[in-house]
PDB file of N, CA and C in Angstrom:
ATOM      1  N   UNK A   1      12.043 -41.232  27.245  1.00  0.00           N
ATOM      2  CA  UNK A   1      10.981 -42.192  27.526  1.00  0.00           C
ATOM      3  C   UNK A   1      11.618 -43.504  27.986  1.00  0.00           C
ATOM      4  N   UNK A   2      10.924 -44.152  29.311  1.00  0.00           N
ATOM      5  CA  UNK A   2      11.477 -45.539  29.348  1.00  0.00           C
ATOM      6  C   UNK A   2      11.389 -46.501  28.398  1.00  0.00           C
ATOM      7  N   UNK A   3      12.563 -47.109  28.339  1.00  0.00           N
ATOM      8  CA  UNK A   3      12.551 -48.168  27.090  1.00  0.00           C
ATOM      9  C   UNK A   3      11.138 -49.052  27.009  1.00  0.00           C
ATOM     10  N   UNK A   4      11.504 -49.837  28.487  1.00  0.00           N
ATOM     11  CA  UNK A   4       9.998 -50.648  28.392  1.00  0.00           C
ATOM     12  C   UNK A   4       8.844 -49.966  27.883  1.00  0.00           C
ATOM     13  N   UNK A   5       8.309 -49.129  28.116  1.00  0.00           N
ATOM     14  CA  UNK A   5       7.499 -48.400  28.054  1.00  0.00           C
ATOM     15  C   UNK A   5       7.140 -47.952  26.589  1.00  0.00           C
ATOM     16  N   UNK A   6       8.129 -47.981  26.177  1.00  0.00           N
ATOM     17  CA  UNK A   6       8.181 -47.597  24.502  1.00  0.00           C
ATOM     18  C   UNK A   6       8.056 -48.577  23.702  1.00  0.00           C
ATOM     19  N   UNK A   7       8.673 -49.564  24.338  1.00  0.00           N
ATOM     20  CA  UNK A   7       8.608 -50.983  23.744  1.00  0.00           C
ATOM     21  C   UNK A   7       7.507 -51.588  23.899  1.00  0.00           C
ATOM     22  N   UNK A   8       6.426 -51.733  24.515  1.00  0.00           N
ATOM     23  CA  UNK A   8       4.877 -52.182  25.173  1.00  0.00           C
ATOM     24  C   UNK A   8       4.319 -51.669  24.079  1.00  0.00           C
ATOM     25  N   UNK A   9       4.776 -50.061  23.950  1.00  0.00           N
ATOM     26  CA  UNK A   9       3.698 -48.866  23.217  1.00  0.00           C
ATOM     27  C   UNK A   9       3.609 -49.712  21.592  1.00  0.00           C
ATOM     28  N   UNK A  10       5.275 -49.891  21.214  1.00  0.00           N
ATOM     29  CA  UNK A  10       5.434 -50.278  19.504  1.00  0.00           C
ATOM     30  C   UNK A  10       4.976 -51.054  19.209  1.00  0.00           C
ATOM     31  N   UNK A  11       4.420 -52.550  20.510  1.00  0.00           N
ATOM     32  CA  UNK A  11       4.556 -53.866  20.249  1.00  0.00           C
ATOM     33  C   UNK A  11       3.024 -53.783  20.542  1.00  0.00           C
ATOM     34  N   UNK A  12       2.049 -52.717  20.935  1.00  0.00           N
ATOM     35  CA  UNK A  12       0.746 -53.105  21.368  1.00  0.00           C
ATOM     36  C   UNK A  12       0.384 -54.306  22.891  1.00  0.00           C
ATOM     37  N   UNK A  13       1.296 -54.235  23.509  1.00  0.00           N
ATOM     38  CA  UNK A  13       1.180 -54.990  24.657  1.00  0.00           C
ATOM     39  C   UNK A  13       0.866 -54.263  25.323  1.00  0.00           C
ATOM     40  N   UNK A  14       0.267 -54.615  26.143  1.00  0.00           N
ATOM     41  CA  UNK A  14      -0.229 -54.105  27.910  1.00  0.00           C
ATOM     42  C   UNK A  14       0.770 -54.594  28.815  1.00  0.00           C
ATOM     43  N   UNK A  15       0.704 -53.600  29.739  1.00  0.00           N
ATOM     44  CA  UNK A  15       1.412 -53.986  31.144  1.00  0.00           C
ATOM     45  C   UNK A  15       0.662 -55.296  31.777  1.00  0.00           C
ATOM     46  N   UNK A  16      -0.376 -55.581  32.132  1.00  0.00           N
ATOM     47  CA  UNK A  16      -1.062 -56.591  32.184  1.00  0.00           C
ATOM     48  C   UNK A  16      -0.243 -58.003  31.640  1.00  0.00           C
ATOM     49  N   UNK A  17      -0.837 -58.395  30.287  1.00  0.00           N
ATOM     50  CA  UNK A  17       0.134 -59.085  29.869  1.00  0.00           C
ATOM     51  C   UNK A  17       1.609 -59.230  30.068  1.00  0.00           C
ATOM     52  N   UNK A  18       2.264 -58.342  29.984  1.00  0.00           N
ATOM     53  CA  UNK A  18       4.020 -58.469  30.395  1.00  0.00           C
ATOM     54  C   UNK A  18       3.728 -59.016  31.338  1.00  0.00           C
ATOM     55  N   UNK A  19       3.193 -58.632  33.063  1.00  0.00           N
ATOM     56  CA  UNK A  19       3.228 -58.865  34.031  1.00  0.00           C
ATOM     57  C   UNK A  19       2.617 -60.094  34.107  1.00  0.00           C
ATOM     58  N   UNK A  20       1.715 -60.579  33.037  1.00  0.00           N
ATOM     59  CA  UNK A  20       1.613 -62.069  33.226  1.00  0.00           C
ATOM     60  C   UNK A  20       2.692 -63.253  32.797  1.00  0.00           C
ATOM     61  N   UNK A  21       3.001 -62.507  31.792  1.00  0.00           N
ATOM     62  CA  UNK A  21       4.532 -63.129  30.349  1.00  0.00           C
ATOM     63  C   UNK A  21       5.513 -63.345  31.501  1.00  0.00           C
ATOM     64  N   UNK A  22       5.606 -62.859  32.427  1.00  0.00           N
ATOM     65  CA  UNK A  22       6.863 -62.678  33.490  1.00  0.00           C
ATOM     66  C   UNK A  22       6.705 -63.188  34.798  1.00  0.00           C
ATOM     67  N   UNK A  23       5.599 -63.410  35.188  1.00  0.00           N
ATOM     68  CA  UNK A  23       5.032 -64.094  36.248  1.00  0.00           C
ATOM     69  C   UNK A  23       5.359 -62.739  37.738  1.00  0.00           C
ATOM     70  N   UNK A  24       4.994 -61.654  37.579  1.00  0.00           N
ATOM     71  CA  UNK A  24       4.777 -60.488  38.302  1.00  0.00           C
ATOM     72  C   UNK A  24       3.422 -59.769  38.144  1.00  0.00           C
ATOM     73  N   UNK A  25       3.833 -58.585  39.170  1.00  0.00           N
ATOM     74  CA  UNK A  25       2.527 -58.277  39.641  1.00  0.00           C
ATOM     75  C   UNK A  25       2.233 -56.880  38.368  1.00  0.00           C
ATOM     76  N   UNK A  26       1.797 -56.640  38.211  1.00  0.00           N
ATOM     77  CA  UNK A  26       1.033 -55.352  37.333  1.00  0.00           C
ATOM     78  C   UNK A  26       1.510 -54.302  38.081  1.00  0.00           C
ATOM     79  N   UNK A  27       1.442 -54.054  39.208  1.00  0.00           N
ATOM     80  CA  UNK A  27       2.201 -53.435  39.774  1.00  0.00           C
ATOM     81  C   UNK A  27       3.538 -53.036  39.709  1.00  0.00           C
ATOM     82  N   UNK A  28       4.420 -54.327  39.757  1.00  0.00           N
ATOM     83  CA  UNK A  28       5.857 -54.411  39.524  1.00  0.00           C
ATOM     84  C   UNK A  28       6.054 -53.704  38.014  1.00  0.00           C
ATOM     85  N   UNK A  29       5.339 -54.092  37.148  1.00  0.00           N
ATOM     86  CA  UNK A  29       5.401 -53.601  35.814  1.00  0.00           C
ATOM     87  C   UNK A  29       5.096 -52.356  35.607  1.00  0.00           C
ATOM     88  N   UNK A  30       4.286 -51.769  36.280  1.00  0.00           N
ATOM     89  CA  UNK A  30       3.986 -50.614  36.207  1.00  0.00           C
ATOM     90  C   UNK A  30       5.181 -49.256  36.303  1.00  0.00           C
ATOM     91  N   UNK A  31       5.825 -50.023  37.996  1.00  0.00           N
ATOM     92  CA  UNK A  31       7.084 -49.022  38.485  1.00  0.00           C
ATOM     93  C   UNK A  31       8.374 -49.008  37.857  1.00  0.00           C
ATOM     94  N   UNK A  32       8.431 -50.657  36.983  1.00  0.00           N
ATOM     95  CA  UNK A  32       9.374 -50.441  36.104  1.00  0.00           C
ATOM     96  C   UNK A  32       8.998 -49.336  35.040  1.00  0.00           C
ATOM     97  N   UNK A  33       7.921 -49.561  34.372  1.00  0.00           N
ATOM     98  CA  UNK A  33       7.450 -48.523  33.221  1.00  0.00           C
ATOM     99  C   UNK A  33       8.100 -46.759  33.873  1.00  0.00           C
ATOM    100  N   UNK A  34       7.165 -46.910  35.080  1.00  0.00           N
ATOM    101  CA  UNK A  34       7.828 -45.310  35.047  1.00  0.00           C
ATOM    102  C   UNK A  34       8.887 -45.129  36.473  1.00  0.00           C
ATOM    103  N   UNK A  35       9.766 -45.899  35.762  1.00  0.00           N
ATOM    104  CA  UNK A  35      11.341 -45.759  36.719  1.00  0.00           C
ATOM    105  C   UNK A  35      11.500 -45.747  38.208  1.00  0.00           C
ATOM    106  N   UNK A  36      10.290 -46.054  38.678  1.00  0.00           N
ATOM    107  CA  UNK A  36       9.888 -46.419  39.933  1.00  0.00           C
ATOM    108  C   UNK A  36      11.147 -47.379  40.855  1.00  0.00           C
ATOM    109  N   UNK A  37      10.831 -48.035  40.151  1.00  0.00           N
ATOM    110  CA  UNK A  37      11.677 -49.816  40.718  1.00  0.00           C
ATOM    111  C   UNK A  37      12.505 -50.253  39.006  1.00  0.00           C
ATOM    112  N   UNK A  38      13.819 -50.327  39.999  1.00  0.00           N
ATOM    113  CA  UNK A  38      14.465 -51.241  38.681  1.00  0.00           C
ATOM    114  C   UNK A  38      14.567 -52.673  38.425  1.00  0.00           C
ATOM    115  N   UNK A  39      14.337 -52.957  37.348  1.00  0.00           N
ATOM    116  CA  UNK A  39      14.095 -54.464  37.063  1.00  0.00           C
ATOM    117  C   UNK A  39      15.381 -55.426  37.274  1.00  0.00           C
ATOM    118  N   UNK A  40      15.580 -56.493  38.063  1.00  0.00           N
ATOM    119  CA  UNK A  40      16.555 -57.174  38.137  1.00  0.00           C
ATOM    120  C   UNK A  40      17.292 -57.419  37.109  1.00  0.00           C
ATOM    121  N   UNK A  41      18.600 -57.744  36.758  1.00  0.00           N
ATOM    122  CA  UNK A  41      19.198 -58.409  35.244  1.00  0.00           C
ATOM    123  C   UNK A  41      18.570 -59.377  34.664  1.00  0.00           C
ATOM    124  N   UNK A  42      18.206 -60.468  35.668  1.00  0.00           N
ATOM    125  CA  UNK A  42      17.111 -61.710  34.935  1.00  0.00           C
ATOM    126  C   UNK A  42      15.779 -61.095  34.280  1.00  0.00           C
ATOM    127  N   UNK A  43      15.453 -60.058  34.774  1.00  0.00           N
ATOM    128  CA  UNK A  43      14.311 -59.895  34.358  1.00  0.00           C
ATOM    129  C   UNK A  43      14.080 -58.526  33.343  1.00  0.00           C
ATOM    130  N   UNK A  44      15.390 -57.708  33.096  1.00  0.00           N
ATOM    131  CA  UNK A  44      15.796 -57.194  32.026  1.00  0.00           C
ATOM    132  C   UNK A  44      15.716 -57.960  30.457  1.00  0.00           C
ATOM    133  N   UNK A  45      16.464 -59.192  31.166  1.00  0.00           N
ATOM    134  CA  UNK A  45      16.814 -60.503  30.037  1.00  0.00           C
ATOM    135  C   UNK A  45      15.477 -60.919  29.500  1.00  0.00           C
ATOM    136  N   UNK A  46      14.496 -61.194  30.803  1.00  0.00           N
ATOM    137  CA  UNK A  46      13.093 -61.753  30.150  1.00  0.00           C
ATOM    138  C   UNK A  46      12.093 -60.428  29.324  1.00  0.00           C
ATOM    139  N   UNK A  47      12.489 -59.388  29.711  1.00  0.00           N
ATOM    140  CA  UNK A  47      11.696 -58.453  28.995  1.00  0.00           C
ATOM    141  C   UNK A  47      12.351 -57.992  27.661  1.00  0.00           C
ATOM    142  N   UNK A  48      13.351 -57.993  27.377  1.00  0.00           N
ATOM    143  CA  UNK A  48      14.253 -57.913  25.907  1.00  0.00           C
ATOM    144  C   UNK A  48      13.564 -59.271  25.223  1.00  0.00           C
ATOM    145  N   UNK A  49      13.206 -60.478  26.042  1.00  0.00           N
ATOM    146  CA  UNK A  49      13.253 -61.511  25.217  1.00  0.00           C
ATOM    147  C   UNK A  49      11.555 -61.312  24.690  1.00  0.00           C
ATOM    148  N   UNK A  50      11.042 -61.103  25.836  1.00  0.00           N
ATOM    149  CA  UNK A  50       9.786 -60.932  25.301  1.00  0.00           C
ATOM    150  C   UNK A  50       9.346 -59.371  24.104  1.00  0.00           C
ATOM    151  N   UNK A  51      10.281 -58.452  24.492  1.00  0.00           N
ATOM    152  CA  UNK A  51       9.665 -57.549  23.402  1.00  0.00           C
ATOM    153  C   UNK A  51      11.011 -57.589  22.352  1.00  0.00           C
ATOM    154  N   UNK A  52      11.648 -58.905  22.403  1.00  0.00           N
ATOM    155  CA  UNK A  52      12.345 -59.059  20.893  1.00  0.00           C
ATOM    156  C   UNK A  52      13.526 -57.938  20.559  1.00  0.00           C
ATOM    157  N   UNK A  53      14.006 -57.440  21.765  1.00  0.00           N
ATOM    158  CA  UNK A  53      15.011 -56.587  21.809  1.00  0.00           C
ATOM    159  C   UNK A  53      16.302 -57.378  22.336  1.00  0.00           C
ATOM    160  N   UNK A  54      17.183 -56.446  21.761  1.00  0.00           N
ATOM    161  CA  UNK A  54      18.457 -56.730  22.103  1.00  0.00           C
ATOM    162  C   UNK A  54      18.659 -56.068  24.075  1.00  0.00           C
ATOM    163  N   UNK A  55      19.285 -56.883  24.681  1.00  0.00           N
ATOM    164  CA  UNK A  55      19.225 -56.247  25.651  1.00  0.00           C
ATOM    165  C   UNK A  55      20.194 -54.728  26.094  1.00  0.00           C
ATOM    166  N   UNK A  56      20.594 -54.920  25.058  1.00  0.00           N
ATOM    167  CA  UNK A  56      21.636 -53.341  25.456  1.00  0.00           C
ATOM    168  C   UNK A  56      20.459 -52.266  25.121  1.00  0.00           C
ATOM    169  N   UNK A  57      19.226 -52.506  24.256  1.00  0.00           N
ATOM    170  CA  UNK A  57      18.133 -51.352  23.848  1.00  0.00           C
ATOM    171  C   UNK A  57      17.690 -51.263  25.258  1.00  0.00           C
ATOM    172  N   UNK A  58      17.647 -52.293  26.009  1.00  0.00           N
ATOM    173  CA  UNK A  58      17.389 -51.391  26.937  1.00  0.00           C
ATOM    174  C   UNK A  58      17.955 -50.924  28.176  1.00  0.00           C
ATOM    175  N   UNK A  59      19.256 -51.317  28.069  1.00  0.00           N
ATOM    176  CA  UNK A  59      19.906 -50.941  29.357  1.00  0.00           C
ATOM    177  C   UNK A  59      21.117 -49.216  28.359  1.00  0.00           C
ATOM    178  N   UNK A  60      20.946 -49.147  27.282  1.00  0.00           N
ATOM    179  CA  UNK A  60      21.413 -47.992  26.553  1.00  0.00           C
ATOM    180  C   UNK A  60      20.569 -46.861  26.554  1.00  0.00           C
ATOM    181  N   UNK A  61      20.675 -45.348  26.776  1.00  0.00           N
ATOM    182  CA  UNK A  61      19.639 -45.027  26.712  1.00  0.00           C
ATOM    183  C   UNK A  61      19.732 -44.192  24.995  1.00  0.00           C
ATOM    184  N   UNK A  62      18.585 -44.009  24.188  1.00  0.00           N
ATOM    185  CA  UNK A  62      18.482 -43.633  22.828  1.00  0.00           C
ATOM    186  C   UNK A  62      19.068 -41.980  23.012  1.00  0.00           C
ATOM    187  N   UNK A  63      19.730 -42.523  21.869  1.00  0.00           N
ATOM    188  CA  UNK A  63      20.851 -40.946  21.454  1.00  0.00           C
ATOM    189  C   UNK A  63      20.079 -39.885  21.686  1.00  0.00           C
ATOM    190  N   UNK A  64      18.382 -39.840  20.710  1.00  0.00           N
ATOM    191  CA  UNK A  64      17.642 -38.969  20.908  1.00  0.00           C
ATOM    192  C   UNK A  64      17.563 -38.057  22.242  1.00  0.00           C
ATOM    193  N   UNK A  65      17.491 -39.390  23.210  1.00  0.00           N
ATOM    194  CA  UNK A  65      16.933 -38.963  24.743  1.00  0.00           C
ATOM    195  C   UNK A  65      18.118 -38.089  25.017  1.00  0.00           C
ATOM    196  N   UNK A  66      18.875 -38.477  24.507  1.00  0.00           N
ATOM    197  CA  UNK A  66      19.988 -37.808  25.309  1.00  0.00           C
ATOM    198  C   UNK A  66      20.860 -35.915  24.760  1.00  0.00           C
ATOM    199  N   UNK A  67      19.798 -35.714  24.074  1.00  0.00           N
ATOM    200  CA  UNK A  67      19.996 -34.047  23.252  1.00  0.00           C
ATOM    201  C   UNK A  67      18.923 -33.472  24.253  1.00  0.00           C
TER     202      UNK A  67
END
């Protein structure tokens, strides 16, 4: 599962919101969610900051994913 995506899900946020929290389009948020478009480093940084993650959670992918 994409991190963001998982992270929205735990935290009860909408794509909506992020994409406002970040000053992007709903769109943009969307293709990040499903691996569409990758998110710049700055804006890796602003989405760790906003869902309170470390940024390696999301540039690591979970051990799980990876069995």
């Amino acid at each position: 599962m994409n991190r963001i995506k998982e992270g929205l899900k735990d935290k009860g946020i909408s794509q909506t919101w992020l994409a406002e929290k970040m000053v992007k389009s709903y769109q943009t948020i969307n293709e990040y969610e499903r691996n569409k478009r990758q998110p710049s480093l700055e804006d890796l940084y602003k989405v760790a900051g906003i869902l309170d993650f470390n940024i390696s959670e999301l540039l690591i992918a979970n051990k799980k994913e990876n069995i």
